[in-house]
Protein backbone atom coordinates (compact mmCIF):
# COMPACT_ATOMS: atom_id res chain seq x y z
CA UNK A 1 82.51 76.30 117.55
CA UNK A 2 80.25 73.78 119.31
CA UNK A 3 79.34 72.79 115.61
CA UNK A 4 82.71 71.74 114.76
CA UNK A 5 83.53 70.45 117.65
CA UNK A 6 80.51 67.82 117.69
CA UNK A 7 79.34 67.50 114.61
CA UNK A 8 82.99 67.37 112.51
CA UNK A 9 85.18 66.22 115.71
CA UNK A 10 87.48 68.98 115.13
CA UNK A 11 89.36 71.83 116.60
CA UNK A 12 90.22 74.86 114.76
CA UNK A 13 93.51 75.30 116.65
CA UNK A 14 94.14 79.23 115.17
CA UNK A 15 90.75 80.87 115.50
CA UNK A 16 90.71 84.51 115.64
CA UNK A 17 88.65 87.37 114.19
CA UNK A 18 91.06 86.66 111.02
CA UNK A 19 88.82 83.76 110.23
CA UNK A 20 85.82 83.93 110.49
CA UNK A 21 83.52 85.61 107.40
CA UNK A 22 80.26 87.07 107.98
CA UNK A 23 77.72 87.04 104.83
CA UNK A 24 74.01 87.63 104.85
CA UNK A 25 73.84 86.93 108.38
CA UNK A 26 75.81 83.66 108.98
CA UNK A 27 79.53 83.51 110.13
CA UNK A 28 81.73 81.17 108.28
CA UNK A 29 84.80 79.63 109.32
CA UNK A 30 87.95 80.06 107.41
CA UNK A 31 91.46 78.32 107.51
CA UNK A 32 90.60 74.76 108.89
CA UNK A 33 93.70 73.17 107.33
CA UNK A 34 95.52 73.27 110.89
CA UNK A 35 92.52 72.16 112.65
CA UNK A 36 93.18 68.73 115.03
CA UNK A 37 90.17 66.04 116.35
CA UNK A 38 88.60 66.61 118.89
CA UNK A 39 91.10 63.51 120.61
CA UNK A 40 94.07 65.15 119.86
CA UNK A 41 95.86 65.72 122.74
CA UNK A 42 96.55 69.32 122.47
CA UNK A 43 92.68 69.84 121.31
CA UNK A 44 91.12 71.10 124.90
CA UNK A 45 94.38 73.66 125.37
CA UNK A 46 93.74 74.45 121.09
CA UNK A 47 89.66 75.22 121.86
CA UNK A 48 90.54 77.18 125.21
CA UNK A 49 92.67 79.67 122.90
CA UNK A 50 90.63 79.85 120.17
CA UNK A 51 87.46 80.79 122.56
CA UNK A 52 89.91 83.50 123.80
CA UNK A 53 91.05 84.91 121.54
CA UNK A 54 86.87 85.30 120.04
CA UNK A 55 85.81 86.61 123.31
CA UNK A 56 88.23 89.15 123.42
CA UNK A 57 88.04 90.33 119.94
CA UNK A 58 84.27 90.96 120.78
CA UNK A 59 85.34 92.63 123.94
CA UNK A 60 87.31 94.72 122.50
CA UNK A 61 84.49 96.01 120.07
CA UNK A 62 82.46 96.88 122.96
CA UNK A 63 80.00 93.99 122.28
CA UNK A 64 78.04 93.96 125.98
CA UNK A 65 77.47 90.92 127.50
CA UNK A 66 80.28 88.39 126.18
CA UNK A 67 80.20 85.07 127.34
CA UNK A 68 83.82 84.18 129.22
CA UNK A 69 85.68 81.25 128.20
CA UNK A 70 85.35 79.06 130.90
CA UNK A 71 81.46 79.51 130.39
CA UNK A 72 81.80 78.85 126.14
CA UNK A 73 84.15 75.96 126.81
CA UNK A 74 81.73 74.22 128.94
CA UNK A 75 79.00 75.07 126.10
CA UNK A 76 81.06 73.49 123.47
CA UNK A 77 82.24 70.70 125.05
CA UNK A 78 79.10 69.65 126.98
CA UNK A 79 77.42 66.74 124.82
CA UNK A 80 74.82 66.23 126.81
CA UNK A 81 72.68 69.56 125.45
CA UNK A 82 70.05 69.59 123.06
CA UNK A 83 68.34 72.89 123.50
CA UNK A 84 71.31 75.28 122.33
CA UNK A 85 69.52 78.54 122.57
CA UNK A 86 67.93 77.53 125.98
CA UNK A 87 71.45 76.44 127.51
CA UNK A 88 72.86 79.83 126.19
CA UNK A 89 70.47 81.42 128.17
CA UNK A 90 70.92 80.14 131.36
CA UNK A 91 74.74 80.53 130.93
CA UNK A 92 73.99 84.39 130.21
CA UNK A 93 72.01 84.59 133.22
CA UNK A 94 74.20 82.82 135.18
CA UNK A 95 77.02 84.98 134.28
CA UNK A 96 74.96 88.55 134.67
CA UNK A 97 74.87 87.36 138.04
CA UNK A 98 78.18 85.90 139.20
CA UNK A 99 81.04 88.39 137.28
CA UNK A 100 84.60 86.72 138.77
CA UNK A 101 87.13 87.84 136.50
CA UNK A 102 89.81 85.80 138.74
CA UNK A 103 88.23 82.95 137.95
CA UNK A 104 88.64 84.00 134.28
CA UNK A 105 92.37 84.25 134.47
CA UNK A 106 92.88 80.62 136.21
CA UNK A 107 90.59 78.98 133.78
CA UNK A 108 92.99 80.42 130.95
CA UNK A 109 96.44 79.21 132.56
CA UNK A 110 95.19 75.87 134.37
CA UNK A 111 96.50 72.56 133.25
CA UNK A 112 92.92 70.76 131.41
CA UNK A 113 93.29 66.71 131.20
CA UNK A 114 91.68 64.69 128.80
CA UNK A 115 91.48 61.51 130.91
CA UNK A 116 92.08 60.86 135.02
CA UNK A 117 95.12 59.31 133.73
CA UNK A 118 96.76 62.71 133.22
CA UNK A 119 95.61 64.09 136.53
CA UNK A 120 98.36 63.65 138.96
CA UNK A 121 99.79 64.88 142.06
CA UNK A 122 101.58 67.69 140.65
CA UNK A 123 98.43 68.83 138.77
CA UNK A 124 96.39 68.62 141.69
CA UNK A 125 98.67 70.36 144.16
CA UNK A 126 99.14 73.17 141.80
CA UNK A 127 95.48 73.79 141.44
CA UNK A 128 94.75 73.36 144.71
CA UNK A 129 97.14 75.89 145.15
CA UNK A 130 95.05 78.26 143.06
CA UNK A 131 92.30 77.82 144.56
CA UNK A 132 93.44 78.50 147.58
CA UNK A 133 95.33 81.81 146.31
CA UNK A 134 92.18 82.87 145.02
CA UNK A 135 90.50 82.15 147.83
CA UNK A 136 91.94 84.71 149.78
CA UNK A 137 91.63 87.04 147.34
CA UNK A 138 95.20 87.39 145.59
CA UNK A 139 96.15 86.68 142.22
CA UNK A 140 96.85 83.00 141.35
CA UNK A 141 99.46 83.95 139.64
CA UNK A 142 102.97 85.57 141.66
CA UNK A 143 104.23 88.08 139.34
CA UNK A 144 100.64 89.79 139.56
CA UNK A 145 99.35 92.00 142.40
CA UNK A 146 95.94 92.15 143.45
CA UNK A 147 93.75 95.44 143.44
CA UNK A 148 91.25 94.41 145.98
């Protein structure tokens, strides 16, 4: 997905376990023809799902150690790395070490902009609001109860 997203600019914007194909060891990528640049302004929301819906299909297999999707997102998007395998890694690591499932969940509902110009007082109220919800240790969202 990092691929895609540098190298061809592009989003798949439907990725599940539906396309991708696995032969003699490499996974291909299937169904592009919805895909949207990277500029699009859907594309972050588009990449957040797709990352989703791949972590939990491997989840759901039982595959240990799955990356989360706020941790994949900020792979992909990051262009700034140049050691792939090293960054992986140290996001692995990281992760063995700090498991917040809460923090999860608000990464996959919270508002992403593309540029300051979409960040406004609304946006920053309501996550401000979150954090401060999960701060105290209840769900972010209301119709959810905590179990801690």
């Amino acid at each position: 997905m990092r691929r895609i997203y540098h190298r061809c600019r592009l989003v798949h914007g439907d990725l599940s376990e539906f396309n991708l194909l696995y032969h003699e060891g490499k996974a291909f990528v299937i169904d592009v023809s919805q895909s949207v640049e990277h500029d699009h302004p859907s594309a972050l929301e588009f990449l957040r799902k797709d990352l989703s819906n791949i972590t939990d299909f491997f989840r759901r297999r039982g595959v240990p150690n799955v990356l989360g999707v706020r941790a994949l997102f900020d792979f992909v998007v990051d262009p700034n790395i140049e050691d792939e395998e090293e960054e992986l890694e140290k996001i692995s690591q990281r992760q063995a070490e700090s498991k917040d499932e809460e923090d999860e969940e608000v990464f996959k509902q919270i508002y992403i902009p593309r540029t300051l110009d979409e960040v406004t007082r609304k946006h920053f109220y309501w996550y401000l609001g979150q954090v401060i919800h999960f701060s105290f240790h209840r769900s972010p969202f209301p119709c959810e109860t905590s179990t801690r």
